[in-house]
Protein backbone atom coordinates (compact mmCIF):
# COMPACT_ATOMS: atom_id res chain seq x y z
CA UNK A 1 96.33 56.22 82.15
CA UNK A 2 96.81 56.33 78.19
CA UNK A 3 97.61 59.80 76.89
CA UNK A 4 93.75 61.51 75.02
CA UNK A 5 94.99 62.35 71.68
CA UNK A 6 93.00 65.15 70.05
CA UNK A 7 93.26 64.49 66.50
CA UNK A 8 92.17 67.25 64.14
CA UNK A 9 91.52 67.58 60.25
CA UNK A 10 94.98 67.91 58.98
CA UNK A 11 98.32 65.46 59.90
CA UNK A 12 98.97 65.58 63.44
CA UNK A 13 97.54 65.73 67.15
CA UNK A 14 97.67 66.85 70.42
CA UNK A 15 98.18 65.09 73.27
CA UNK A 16 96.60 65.25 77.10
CA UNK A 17 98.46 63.79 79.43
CA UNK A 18 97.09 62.67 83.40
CA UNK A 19 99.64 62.79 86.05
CA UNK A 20 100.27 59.15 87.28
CA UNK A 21 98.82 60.34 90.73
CA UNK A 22 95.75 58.53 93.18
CA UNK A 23 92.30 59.57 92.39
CA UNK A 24 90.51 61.33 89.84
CA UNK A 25 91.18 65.31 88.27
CA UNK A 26 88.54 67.07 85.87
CA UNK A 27 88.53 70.19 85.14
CA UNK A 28 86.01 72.04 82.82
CA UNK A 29 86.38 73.75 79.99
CA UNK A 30 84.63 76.95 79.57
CA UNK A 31 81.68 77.55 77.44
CA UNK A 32 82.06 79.81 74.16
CA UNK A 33 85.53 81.24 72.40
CA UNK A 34 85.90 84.23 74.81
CA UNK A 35 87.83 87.43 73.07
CA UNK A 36 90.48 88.28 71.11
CA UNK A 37 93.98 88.22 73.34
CA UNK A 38 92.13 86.77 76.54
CA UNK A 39 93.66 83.83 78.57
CA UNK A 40 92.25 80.71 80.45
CA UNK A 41 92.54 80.58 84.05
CA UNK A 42 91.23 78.95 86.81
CA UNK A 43 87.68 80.33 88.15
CA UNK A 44 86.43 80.70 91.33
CA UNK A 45 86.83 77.04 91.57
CA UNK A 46 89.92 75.33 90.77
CA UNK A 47 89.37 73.26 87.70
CA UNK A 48 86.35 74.90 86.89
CA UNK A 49 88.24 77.30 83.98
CA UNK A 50 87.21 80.63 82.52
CA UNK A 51 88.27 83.58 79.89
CA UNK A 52 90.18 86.18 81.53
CA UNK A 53 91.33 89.28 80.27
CA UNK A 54 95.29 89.18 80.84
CA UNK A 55 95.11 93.31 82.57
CA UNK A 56 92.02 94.52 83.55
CA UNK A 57 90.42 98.29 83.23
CA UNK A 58 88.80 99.82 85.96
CA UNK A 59 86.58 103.33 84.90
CA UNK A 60 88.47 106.05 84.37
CA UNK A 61 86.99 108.85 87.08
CA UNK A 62 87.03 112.74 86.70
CA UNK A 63 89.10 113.77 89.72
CA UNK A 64 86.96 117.15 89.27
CA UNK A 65 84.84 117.10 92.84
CA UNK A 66 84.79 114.77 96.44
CA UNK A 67 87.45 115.02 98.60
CA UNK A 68 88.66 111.37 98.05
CA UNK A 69 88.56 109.03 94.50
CA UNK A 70 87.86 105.70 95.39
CA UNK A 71 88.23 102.36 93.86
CA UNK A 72 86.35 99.32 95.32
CA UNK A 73 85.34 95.54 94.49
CA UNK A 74 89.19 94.42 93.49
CA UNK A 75 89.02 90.76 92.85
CA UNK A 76 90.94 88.79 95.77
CA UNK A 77 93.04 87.30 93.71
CA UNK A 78 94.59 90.31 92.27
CA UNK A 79 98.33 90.67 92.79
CA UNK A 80 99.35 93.96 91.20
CA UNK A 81 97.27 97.56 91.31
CA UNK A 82 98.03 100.07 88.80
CA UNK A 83 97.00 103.67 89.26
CA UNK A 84 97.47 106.46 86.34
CA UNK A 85 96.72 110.38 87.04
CA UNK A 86 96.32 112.48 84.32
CA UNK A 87 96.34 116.56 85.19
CA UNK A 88 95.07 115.85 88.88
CA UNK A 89 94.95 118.84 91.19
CA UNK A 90 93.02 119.87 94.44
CA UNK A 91 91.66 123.11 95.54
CA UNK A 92 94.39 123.25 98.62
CA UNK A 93 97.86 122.73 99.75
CA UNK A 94 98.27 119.39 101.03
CA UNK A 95 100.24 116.99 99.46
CA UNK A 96 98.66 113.40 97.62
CA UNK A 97 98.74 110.28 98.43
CA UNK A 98 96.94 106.83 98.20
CA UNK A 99 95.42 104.33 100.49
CA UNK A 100 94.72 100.51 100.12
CA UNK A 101 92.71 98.26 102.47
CA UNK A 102 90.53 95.40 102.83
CA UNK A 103 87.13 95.99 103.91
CA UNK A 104 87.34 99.48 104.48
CA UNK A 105 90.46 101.93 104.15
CA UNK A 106 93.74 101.83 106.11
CA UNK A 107 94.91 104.83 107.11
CA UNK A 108 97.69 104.55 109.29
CA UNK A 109 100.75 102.21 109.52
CA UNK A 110 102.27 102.38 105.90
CA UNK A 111 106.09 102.79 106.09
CA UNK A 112 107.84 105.02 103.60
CA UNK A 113 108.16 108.30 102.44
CA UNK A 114 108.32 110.49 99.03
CA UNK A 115 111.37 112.99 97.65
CA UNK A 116 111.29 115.86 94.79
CA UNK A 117 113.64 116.48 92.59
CA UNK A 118 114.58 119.79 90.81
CA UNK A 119 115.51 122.45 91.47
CA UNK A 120 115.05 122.78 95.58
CA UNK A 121 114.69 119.01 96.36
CA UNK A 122 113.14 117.82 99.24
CA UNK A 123 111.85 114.85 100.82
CA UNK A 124 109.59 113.26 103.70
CA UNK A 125 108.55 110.05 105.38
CA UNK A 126 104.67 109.22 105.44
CA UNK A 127 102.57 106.98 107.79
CA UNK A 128 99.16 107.44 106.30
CA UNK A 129 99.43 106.34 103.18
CA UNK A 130 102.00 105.85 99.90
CA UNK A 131 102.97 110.32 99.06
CA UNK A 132 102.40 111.02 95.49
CA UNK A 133 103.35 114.58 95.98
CA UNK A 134 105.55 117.11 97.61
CA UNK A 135 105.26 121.02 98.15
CA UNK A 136 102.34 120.62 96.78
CA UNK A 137 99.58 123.85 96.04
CA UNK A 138 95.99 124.59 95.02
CA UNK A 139 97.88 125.77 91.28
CA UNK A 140 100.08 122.34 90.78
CA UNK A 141 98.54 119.33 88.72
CA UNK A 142 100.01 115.93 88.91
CA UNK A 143 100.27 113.35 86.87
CA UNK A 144 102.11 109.75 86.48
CA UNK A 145 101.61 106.37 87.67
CA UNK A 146 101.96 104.27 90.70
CA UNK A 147 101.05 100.61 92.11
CA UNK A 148 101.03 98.60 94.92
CA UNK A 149 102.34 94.62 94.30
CA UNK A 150 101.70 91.70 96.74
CA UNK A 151 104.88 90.96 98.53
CA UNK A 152 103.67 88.07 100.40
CA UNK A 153 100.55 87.11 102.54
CA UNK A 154 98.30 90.53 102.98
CA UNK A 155 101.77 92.63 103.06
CA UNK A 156 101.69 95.14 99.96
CA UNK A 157 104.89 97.40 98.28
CA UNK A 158 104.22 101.00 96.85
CA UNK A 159 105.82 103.10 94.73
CA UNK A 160 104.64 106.44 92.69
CA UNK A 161 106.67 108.09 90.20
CA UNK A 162 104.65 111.88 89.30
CA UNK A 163 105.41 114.79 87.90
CA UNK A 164 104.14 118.41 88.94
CA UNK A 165 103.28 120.78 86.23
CA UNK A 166 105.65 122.96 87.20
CA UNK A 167 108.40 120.24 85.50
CA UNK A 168 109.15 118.98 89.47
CA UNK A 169 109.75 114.97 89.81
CA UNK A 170 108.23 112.98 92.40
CA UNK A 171 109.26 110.11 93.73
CA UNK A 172 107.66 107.82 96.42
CA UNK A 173 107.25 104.37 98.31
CA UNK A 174 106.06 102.98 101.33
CA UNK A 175 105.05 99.11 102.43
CA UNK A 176 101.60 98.37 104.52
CA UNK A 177 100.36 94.77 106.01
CA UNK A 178 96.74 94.82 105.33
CA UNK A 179 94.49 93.06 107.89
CA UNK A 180 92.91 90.67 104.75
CA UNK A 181 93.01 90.98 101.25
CA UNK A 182 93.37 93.70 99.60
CA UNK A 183 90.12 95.06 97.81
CA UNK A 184 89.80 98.96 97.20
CA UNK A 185 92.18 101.94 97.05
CA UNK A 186 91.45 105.37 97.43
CA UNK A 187 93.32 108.63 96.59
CA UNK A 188 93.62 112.43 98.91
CA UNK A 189 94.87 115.10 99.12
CA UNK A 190 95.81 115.52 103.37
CA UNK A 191 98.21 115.19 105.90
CA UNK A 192 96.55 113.47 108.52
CA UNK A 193 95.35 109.99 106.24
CA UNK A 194 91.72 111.73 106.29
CA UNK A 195 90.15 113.13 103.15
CA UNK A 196 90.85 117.02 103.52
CA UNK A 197 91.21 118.68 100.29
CA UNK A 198 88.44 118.85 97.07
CA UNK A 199 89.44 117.60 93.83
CA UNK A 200 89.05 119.94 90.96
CA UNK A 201 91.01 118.78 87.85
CA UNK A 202 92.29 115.92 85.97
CA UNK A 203 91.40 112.25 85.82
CA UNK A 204 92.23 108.64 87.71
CA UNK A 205 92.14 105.24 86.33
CA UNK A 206 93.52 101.81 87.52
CA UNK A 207 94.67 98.40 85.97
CA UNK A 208 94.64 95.51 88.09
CA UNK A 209 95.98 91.79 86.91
């Protein structure tokens, strides 16, 4: 097949290209300009293309109440999950961390652990979940960031990087095969992988591209 060249209203053109390959490709376009700084992507069906933002913005939630702060609907084809905390503290002494899962919440079989450093470091290993804290109390707010990035099939890597308002860093990680894709995330304050602890300062976002 010929090249399509687009000409436009001043000297030059672009050129299309087809793949000398059997059978026939179309793909369309979407309708209307989009935004400012999106991209074009495939949809929901390949060749069927749409505007996307590049990073997307969840809702920012007050961590202020609830014994868990949840995140649902993640598109499937998301490979990276940002979290940010900003001042978050609960009303006991158990120390953060966050779950992932598809369908509902996993709450058992992540690999890792988290360490503190500062003056009297410490560290851990954790099985419910990717630790956010350490030593933590009812009188320590926490903020930072962490994600979770696809490693390959349904098997995700962690990582949080915090720091307590008493100047302490945090530092944690932890890996977790999902059963399907990943769509929601939670974060709490326990031991045990089950919400224990109330929420009762601060705020938590996420990015997801």
């Amino acid at each position: 097949m010929s090249p399509v060249r687009l000409n436009g209203s001043t000297s030059g053109y672009s050129e299309l290209a087809a793949h000398a390959v059997a059978g026939n490709n179309s793909i369309a376009l979407p309708t209307g300009n989009g935004t400012a700084y999106q991209v074009v992507r495939n949809g929901a069906s390949a060749g069927s293309l749409e505007f996307a933002d590049k990073i997307v913005s969840g809702t920012a939630q007050a961590s202020t109440s609830g014994t868990s702060i949840d995140f649902t609907g993640i598109p499937s084809w998301v490979k990276r999950v940002t979290v940010m905390l900003n001042g978050v503290s609960t009303n006991g002494n158990n120390n953060l961390q966050c779950q992932v899962g598809s369908g509902s919440i996993t709450s058992t079989g992540y690999v890792g652990g988290c360490g503190q450093a500062g003056a009297s470091p410490s560290q851990t290993t954790a099985s419910t979940g990717l630790l956010i804290s350490m030593s933590n109390t009812a009188a320590l707010a926490h903020t930072g960031t962490l994600q979770f990035t696809l490693l390959t099939g349904t098997t995700w890597v962690g990582v949080s990087t915090t720091s307590r308002s008493d100047g302490y860093g945090q530092l944690g990680g932890t890996t977790i095969a999902l059963s399907g894709t990943l769509d929601r995330l939670r974060i709490i304050g326990s031991t045990t992988g089950s919400p224990t602890d109330t929420f009762d300062a601060g705020s938590i976002n996420i990015l997801y591209e």
